[in-house]
Protein backbone atom coordinates (compact mmCIF):
# COMPACT_ATOMS: atom_id res chain seq x y z
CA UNK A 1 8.66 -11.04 91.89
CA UNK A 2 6.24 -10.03 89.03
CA UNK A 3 7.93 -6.30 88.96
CA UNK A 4 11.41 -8.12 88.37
CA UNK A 5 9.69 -10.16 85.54
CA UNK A 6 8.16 -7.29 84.13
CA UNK A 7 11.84 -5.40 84.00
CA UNK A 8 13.30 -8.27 82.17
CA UNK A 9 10.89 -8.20 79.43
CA UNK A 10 11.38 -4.73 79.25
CA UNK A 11 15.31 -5.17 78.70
CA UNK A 12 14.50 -8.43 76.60
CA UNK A 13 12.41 -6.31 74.11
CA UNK A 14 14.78 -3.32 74.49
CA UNK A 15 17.91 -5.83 73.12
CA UNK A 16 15.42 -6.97 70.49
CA UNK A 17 14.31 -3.72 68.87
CA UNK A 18 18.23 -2.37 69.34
CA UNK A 19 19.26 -5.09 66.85
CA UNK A 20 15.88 -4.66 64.09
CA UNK A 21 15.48 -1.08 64.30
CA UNK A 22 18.63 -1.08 62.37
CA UNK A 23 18.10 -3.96 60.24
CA UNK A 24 14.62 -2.26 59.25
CA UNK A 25 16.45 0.64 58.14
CA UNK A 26 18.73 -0.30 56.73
CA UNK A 27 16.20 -2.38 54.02
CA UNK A 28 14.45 0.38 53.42
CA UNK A 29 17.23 2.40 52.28
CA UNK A 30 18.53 -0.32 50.45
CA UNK A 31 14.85 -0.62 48.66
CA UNK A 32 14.79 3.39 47.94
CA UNK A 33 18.63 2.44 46.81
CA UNK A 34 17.36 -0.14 43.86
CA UNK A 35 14.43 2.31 42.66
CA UNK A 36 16.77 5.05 42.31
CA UNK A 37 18.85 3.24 40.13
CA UNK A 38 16.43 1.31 38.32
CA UNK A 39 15.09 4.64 37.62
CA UNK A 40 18.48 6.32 36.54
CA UNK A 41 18.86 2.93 34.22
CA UNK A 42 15.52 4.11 32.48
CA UNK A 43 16.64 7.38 31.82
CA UNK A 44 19.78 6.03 30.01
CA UNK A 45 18.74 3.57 27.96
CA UNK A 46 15.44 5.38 26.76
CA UNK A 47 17.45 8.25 25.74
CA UNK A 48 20.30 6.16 24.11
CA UNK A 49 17.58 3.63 22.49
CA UNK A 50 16.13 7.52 20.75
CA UNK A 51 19.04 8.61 19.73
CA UNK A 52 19.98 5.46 17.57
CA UNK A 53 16.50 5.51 16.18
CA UNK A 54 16.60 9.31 15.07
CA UNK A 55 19.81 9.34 13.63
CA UNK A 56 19.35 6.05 11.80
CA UNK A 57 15.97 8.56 10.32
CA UNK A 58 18.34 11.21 9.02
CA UNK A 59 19.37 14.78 9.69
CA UNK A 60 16.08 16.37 11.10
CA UNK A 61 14.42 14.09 12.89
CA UNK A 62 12.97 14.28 16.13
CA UNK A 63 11.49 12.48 19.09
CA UNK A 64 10.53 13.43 22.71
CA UNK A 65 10.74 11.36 25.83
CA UNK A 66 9.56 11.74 29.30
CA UNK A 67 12.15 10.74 31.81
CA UNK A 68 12.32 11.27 36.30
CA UNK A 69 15.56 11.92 37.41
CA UNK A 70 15.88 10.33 41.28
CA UNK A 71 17.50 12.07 43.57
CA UNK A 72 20.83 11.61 44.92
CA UNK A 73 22.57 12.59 41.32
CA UNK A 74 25.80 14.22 41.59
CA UNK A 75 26.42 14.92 37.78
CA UNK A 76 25.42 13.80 34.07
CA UNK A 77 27.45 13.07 31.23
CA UNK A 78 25.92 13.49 27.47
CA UNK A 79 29.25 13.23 25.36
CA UNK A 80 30.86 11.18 22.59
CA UNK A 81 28.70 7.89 22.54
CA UNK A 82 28.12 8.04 26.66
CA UNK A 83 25.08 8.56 28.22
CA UNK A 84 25.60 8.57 32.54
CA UNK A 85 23.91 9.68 36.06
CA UNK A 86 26.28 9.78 38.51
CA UNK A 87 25.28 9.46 42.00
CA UNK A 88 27.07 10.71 45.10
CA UNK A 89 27.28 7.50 46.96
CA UNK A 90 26.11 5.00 44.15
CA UNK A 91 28.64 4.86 41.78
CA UNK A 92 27.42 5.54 38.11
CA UNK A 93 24.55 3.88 35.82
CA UNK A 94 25.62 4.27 31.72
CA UNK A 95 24.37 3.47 28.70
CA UNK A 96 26.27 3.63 25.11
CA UNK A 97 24.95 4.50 21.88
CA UNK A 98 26.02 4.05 17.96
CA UNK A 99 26.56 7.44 17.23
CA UNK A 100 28.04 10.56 19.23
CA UNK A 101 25.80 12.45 21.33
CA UNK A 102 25.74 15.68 22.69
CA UNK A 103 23.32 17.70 25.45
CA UNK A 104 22.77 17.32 28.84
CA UNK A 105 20.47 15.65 31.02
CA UNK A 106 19.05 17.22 34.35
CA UNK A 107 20.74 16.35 37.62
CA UNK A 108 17.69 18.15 39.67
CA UNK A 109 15.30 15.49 40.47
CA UNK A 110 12.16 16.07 38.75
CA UNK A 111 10.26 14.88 35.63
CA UNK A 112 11.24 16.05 32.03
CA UNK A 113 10.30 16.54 28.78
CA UNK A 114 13.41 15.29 26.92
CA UNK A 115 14.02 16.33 22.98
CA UNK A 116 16.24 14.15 20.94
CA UNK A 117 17.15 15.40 17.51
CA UNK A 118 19.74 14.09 14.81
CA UNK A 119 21.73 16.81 13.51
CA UNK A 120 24.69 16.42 10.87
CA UNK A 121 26.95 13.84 12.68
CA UNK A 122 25.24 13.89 16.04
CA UNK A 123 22.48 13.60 18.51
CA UNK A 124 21.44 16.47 20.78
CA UNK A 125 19.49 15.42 23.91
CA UNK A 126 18.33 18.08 25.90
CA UNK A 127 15.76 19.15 27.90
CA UNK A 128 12.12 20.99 26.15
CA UNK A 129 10.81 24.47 27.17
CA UNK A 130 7.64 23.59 25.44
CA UNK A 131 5.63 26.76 24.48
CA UNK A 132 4.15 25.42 21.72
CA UNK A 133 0.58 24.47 21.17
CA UNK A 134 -0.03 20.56 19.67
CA UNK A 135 -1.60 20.36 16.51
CA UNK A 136 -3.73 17.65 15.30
CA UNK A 137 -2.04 16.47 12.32
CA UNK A 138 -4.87 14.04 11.35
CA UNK A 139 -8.71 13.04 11.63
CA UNK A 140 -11.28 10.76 10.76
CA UNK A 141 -13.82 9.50 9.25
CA UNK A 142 -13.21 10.99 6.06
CA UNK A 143 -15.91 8.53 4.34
CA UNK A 144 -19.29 8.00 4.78
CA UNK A 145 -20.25 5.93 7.51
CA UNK A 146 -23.30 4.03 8.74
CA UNK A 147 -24.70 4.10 12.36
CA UNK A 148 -21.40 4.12 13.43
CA UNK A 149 -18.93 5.55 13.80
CA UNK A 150 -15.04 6.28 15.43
CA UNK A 151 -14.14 9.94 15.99
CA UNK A 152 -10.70 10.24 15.83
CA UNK A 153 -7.87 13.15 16.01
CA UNK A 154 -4.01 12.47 15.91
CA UNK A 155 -1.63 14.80 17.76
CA UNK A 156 2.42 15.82 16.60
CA UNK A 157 2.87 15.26 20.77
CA UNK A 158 1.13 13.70 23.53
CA UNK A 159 -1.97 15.50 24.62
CA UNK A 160 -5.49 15.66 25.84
CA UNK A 161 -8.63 16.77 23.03
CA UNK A 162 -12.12 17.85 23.53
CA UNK A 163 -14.73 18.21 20.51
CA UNK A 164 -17.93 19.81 20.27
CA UNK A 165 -20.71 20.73 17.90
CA UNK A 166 -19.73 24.66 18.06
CA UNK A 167 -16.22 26.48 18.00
CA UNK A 168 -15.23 27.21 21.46
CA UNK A 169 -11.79 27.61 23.06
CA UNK A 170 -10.53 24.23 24.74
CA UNK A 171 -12.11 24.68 28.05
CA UNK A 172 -15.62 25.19 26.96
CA UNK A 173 -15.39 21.73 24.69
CA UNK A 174 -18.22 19.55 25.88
CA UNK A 175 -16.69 16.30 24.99
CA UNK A 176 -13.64 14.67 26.05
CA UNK A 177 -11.73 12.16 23.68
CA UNK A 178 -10.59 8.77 24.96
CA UNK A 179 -6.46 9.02 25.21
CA UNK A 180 -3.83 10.83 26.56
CA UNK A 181 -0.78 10.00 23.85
CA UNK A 182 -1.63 11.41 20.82
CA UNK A 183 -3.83 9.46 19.35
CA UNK A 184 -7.78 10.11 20.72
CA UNK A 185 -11.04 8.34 19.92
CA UNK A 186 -14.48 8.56 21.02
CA UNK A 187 -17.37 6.13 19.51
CA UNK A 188 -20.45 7.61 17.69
CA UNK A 189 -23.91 5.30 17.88
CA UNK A 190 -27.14 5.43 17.07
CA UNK A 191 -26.53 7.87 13.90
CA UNK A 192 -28.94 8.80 11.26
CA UNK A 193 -29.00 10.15 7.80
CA UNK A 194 -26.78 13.14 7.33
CA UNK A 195 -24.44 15.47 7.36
CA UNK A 196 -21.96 15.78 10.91
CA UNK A 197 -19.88 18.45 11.46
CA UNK A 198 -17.06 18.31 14.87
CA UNK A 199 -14.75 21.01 15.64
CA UNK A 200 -11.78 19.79 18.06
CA UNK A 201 -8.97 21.45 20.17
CA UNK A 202 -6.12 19.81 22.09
CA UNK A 203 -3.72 21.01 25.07
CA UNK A 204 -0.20 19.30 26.29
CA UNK A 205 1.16 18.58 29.03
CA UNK A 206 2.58 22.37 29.68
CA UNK A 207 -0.76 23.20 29.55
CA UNK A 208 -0.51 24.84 25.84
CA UNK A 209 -3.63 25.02 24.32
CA UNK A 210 -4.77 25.10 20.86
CA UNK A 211 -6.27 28.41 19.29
CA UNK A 212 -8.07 27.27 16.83
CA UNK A 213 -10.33 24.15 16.02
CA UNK A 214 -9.59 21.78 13.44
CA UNK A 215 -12.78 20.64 11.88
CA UNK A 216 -14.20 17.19 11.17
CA UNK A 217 -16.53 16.59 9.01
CA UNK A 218 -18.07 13.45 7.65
CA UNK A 219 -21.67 11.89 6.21
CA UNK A 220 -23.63 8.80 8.22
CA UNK A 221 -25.29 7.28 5.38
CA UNK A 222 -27.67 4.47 6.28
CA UNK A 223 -28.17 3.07 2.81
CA UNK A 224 -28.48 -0.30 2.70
CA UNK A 225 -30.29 -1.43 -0.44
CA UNK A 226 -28.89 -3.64 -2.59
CA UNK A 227 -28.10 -2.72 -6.13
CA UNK A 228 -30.36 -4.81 -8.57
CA UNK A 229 -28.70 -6.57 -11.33
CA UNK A 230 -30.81 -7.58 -14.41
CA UNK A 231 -30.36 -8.49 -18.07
CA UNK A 232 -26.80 -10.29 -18.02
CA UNK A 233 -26.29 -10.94 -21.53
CA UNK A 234 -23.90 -11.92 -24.34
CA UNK A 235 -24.69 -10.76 -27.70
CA UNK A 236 -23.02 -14.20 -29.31
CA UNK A 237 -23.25 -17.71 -28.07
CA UNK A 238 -20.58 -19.21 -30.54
CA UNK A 239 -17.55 -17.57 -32.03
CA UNK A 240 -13.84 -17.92 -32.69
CA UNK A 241 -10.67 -17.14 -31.16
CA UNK A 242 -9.44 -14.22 -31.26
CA UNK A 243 -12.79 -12.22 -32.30
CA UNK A 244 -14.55 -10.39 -29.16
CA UNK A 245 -18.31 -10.51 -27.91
CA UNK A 246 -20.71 -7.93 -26.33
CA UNK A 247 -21.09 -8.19 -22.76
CA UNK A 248 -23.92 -6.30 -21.03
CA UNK A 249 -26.08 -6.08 -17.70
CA UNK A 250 -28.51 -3.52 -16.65
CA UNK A 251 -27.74 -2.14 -13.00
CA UNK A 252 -29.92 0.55 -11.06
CA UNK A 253 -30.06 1.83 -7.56
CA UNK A 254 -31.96 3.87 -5.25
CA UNK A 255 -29.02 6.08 -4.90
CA UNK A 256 -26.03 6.04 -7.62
CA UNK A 257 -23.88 2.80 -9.10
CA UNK A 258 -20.66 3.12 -8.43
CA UNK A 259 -19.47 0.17 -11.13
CA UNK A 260 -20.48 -2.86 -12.65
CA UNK A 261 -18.17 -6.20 -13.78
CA UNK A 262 -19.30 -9.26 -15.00
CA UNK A 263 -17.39 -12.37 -14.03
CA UNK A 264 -16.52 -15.34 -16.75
CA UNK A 265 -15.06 -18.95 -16.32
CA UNK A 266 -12.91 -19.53 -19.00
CA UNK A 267 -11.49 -22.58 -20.32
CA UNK A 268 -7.88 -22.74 -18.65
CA UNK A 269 -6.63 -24.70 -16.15
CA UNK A 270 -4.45 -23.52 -13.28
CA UNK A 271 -1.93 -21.81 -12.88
CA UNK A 272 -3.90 -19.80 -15.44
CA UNK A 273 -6.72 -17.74 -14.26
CA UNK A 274 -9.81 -19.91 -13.80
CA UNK A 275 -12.01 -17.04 -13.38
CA UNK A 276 -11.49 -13.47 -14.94
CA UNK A 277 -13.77 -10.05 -13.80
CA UNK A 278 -14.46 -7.65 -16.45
CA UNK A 279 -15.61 -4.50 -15.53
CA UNK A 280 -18.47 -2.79 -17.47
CA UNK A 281 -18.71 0.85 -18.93
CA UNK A 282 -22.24 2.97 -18.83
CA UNK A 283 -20.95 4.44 -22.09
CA UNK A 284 -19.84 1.39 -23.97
CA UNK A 285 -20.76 1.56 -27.58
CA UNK A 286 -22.04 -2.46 -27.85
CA UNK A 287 -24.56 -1.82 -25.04
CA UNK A 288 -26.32 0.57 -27.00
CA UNK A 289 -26.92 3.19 -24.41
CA UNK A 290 -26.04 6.52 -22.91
CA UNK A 291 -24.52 7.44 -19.82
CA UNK A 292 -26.94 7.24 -16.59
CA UNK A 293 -29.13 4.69 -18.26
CA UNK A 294 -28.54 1.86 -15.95
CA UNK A 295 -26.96 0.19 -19.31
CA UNK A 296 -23.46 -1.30 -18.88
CA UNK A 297 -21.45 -3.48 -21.73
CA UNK A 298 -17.73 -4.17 -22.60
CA UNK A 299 -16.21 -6.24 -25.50
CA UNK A 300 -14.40 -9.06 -24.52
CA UNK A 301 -11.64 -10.81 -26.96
CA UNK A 302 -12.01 -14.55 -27.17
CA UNK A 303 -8.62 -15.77 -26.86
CA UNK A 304 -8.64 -19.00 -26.27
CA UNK A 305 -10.84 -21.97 -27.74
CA UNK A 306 -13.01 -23.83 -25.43
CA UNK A 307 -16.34 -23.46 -23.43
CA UNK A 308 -15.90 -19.90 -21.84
CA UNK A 309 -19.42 -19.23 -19.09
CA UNK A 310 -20.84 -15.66 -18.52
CA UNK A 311 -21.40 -16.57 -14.77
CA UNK A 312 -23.34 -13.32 -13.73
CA UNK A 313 -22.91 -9.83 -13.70
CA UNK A 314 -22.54 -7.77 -10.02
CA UNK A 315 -22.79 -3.98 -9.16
CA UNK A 316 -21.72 -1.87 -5.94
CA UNK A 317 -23.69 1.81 -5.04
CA UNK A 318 -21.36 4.48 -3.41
CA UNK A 319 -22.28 3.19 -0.19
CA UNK A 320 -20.92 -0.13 -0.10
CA UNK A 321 -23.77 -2.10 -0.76
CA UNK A 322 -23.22 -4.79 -3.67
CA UNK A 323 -25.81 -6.83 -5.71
CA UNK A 324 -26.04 -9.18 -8.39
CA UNK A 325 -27.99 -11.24 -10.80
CA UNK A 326 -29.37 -14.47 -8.87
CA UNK A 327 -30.05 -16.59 -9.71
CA UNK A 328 -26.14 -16.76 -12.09
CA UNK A 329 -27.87 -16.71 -15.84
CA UNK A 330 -24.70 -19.04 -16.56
CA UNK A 331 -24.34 -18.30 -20.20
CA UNK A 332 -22.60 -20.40 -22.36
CA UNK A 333 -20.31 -19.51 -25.19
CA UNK A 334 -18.33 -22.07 -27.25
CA UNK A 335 -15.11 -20.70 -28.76
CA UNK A 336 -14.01 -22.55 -31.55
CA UNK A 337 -10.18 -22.56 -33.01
CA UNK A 338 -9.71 -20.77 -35.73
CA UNK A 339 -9.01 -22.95 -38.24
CA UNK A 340 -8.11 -20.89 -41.33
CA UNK A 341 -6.02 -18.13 -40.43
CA UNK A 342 -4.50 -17.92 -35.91
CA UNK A 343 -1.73 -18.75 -34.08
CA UNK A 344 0.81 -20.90 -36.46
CA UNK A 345 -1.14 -21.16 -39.04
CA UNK A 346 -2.49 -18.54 -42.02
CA UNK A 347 -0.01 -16.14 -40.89
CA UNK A 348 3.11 -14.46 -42.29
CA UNK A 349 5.60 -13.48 -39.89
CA UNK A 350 7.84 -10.47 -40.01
CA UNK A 351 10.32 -8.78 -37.69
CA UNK A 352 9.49 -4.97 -36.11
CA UNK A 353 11.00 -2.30 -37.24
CA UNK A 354 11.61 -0.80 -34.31
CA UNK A 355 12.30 -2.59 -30.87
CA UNK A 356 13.59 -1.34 -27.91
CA UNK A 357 13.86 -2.67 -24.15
CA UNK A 358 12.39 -0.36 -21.55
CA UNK A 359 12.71 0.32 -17.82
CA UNK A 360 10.33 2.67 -16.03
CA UNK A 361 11.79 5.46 -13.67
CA UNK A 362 10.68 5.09 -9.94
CA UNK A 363 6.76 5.75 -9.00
CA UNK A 364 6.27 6.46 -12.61
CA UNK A 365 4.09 3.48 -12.84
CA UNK A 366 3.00 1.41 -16.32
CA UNK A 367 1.24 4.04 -18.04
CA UNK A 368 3.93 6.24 -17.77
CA UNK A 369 4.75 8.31 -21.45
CA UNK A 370 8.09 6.78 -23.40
CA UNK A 371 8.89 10.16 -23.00
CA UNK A 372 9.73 10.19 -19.26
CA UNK A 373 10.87 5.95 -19.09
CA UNK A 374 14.31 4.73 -20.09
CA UNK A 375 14.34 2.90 -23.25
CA UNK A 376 17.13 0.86 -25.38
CA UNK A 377 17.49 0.18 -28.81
CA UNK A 378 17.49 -3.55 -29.06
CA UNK A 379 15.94 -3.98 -32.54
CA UNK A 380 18.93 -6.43 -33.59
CA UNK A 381 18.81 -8.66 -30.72
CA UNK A 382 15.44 -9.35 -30.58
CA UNK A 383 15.06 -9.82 -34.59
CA UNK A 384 18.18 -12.51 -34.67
CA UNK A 385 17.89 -14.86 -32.46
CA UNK A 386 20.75 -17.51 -33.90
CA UNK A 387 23.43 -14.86 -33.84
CA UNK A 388 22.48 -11.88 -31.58
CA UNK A 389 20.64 -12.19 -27.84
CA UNK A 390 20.48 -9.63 -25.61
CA UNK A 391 21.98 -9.04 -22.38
CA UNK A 392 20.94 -10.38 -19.39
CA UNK A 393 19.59 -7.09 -18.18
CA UNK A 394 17.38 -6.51 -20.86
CA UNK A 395 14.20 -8.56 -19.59
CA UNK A 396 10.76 -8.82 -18.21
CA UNK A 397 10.39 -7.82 -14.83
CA UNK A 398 8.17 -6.16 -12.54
CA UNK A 399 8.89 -4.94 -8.64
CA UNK A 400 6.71 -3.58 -5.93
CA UNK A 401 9.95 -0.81 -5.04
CA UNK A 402 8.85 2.29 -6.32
CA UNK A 403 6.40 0.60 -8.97
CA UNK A 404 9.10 -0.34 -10.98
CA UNK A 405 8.53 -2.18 -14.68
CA UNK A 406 10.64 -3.83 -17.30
CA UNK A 407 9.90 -4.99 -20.97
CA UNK A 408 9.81 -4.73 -24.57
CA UNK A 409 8.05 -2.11 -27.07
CA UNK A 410 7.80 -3.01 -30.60
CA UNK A 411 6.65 -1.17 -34.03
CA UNK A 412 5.69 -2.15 -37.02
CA UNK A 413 6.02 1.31 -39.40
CA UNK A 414 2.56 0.54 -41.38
CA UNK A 415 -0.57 1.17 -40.40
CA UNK A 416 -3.00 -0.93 -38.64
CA UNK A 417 -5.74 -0.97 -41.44
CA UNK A 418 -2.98 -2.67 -43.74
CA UNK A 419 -3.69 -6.15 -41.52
CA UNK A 420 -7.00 -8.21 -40.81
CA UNK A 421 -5.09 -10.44 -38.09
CA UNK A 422 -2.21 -9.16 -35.90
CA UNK A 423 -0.30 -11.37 -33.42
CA UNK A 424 2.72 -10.87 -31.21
CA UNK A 425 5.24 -14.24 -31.12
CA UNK A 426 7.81 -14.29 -28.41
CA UNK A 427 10.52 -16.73 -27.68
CA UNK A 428 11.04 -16.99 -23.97
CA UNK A 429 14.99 -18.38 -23.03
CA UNK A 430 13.79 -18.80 -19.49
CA UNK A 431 11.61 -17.31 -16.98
CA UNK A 432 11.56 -17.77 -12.79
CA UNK A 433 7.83 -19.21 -12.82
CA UNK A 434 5.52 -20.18 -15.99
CA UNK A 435 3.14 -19.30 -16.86
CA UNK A 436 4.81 -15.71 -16.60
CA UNK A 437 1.83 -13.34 -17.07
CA UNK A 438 1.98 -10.04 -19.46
CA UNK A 439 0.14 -7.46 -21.14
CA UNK A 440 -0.15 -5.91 -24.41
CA UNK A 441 -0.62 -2.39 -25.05
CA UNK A 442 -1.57 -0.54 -27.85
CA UNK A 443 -0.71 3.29 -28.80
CA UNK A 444 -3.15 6.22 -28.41
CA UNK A 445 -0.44 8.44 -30.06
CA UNK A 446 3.81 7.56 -30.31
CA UNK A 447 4.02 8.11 -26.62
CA UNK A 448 1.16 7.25 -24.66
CA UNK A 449 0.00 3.92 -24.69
CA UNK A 450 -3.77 3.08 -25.05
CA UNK A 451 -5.19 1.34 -21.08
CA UNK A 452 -8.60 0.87 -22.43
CA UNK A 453 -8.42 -2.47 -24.86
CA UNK A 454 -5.52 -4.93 -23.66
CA UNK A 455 -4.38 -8.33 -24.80
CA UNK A 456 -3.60 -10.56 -21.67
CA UNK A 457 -0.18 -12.90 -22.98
CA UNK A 458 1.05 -15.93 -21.20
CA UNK A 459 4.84 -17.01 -21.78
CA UNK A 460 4.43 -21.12 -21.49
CA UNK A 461 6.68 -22.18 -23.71
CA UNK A 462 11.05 -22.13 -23.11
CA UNK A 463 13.59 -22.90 -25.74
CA UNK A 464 15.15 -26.45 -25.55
CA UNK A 465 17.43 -26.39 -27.92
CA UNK A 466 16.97 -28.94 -30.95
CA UNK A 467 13.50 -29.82 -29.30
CA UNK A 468 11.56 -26.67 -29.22
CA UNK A 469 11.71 -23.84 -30.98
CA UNK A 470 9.58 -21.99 -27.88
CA UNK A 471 7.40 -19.60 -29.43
CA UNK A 472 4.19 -18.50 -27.52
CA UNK A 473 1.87 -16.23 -29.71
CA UNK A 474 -1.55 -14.46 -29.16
CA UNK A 475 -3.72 -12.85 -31.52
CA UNK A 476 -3.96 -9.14 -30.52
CA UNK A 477 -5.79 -7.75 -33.61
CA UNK A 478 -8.54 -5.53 -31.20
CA UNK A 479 -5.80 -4.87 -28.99
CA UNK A 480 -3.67 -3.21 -32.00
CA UNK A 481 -6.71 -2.22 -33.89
CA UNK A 482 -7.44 0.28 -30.98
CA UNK A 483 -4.33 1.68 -30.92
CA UNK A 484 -4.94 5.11 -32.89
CA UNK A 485 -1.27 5.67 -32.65
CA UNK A 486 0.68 6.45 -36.66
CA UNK A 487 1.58 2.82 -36.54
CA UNK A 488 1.27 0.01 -35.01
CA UNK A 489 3.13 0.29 -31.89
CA UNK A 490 2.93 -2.52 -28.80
CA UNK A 491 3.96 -2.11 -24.86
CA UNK A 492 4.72 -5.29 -23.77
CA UNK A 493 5.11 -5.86 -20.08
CA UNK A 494 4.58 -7.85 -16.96
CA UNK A 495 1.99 -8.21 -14.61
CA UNK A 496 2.28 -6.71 -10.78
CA UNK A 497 1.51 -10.52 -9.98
CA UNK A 498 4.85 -11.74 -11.45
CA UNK A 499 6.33 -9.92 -8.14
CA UNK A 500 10.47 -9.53 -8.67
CA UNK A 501 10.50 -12.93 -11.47
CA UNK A 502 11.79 -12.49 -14.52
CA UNK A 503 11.47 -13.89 -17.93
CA UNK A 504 14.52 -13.11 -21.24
CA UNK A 505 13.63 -13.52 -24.22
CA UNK A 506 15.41 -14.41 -27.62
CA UNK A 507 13.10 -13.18 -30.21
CA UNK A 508 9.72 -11.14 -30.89
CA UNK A 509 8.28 -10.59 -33.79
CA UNK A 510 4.64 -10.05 -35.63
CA UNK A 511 2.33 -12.41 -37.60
CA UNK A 512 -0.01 -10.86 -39.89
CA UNK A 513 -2.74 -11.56 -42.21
């Protein structure tokens, strides 16, 4: 009785594992089915996803991707704008691209080093034969640095890096950098005063190693006194607009200064600055000093009436460390109108005598020479305003895309010592945002304008016809005093804050006294 039991749960179980075994295999080749797939679909669409990139780059460029064939692949297609694995019992996985490719891919299962690179009016994908050492196109730190620091190298290709204090060849490196890709860091602590010098080799993934060390080389500097700021001082408490005071500050430092500015309130309200920063020379002529005497002064124009405060002064060393005058000295200076001879009043106005409308190439900058910088005669449009305006295009504008300014450049032909008061009047049609900030520049010879003594000039004022005849004027008598150009010759242009708005104008022309 219990052996014929025993035989049916033997047949029982024998039915059972008849129907599973199958069932069991055939999910697992169904799983191993998906991943080889999935892992064709990679392939693909990495390569295809590269190849768009590159050739949206330009003719030249180049990128590298590691793909894993499965196995099972019949044949590959790298033609037209198809990329495909075809497998010999699972149909084909493709992707598409933008542009045409050619190439091949691998149909031998195995991991690759794939090259894609944009030639005239294609792609070519292919597999790399990489003999060629990395090279570490990058380090750092190139500053000083304090206690601590990052060691870091940057690769042209995924790699590993070692560094140590000697020059040895790769294997002999004591130190490994953290990552594999290319870029590698390893944190410095605990550093002290001095010089540190690294030398660092790398080897890829074909086992190409580097020959030669690039060297880092940087300074831990543990400075951390402050600078100390004394003597913040104006040389005039009261005086009028448009006439310029002596600021000064002594500054000193166990090490070196690297610059000093001293920071005023003025009297505007905003939009106008609240708060300007002028930064100090050691050789200024008004502080009375010579250069490495811990003596720093600038004159500063007045150019607007009101209750202007010298809040401090502040300095910085070359190693970061900044200091300043506490407690703030606060100095007060009361700017009083000028009541005889400024803006609208005690002036006679005449036209330049030469005005044209300039445009700066690209990169070139504001200080670029007239020379190099595209310029326009508009001398009759700007000296007419009932009858002649100039074109839209001709304008104030400034854009961060390739450093790119627009504006105005007057002349008067007589010399500056002819005047005792100079001022620039504009007449503003409209603008994108008022105030709209600009700068005048003086001349240090016909070409080159003068960085060195500027007049700061805010358009506030549009024309309304038969309400307003929307002049805005500034003194600039130190501004064009400075200039040491034949005559008196003026750059007018915007600041980089008035990013892509732009102001035309109607009219400029010069009061003098």
């Amino acid at each position: 009785m219990k052996a014929q039991v025993s035989t049916e749960y033997l047949v029982i179980i024998g039915v059972i594992l008849v129907v599973l075994i199958p069932l069991f295999y055939y999910a697992i080749h169904e799983a191993n089915d998906n991943i080889r797939i999935n892992e064709a679909g990679d392939v693909v669409n990495t390569l295809a996803q590269k190849a768009d990139t590159v050739y949206a780059l330009g003719k030249g460029t180049r990128d590298y991707a590691w793909v894993t064939i499965p196995t099972g692949i019949k044949n590959t297609i790298v033609s037209n704008t198809t990329l495909q694995l075809s497998f010999s019992s699972l149909g084909d996985v493709t992707a598409y691209t933008r542009v045409n490719v050619s190439g091949n891919i691998p149909s031998t299962p195995g991991t690759y080093r794939i090259v894609i690179e944009a030639l005239d009016n294609t792609v070519f994908i292919g597999p790399v034969n990489d003999t060629t050492p990395p090279k570490i196109i990058d380090t750092a730190p190139k500053s000083k640095v304090t206690t601590t620091a990052i060691l870091s190298a940057t690769t042209d290709e995924a790699a590993r890096c070692k560094y140590d204090t000697s020059d040895k060849d790769y294997t002999s490196m004591s130190t490994l950098f953290d990552g594999g890709g290319i870029g590698h860091t390893k944190l410095l602590q605990n550093l002290t005063n001095g010089n540190y010098l690294y030398y660092a080799r790398c080897i890829d993934y074909f086992s190409n190693a580097m020959q030669s060390s690039t060297i880092i080389n940087f300074t831990a500097d543990l400075d951390t006194t402050l600078p100390v700021v004394t003597n913040t001082a104006s040389n005039k408490n009261k005086t009028t607009a448009g006439y310029s005071i002596c600021v000064t500050a002594t500054a000193t430092d166990n090490t070196a200064v690297d610059s000093v500015w001293a920071i005023m309130t003025t009297p505007f309200d905003s939009p106008l600055p609240t708060t300007l920063n002028y930064t100090l020379q050691d050789t200024s002529s008004c502080a009375g000093g010579i250069s490495g005497d811990g003596k720093y002064g600038l004159d500063i124009v007045m150019q607007a009436p009101g209750i202007w405060t010298l809040n401090t002064a502040f300095a910085n060393d070359t190693s970061g460390n900044f200091g300043f005058q506490n407690p703030y000295p606060n100095i007060k200076i009361n700017v009083s109108a000028n009541q005889s001879i400024g803006p609208g009043q005690g002036l006679t106005y005449i036209f330049p005598d030469v005005a044209y409308y300039f445009k700066t190439p690209n990169d070139i900058g504001f200080n670029g020479s007239d020379s190099v910088i595209t310029l326009t005669n508009y001398l009759i449009a700007l000296t007419d305003d009932d009858k002649n305006t100039p074109p839209s295009t001709a304008r104030f504008y400034y854009t961060d895309v390739h450093d790119s300014y627009e504006g105005f450049i007057v002349q008067l032909n007589t010399s500056k010592d002819q005047y005792d008061y100079i001022s620039i009047r504009i007449k503003a049609k409209d603008a994108d945002i008022l105030p709209y900030n600009l700068t005048v520049y003086a001349y240090k010879d016909n070409n080159n304008i003068l960085t060195t003594n500027t007049t700061d000039f805010y358009i506030k004022e549009i024309i309304v016809p038969g309400v307003s005849r929307g002049f805005n004027e500034y003194l600039i008598t130190n501004t064009a005093k400075a200039g040491t150009s034949q005559y008196i010759r003026l750059r007018i242009m915007p600041k980089t804050t008035i990013l892509k708005k732009q102001a035309h104008i109607t009219e400029i022309d010069f009061g003098v006294a």
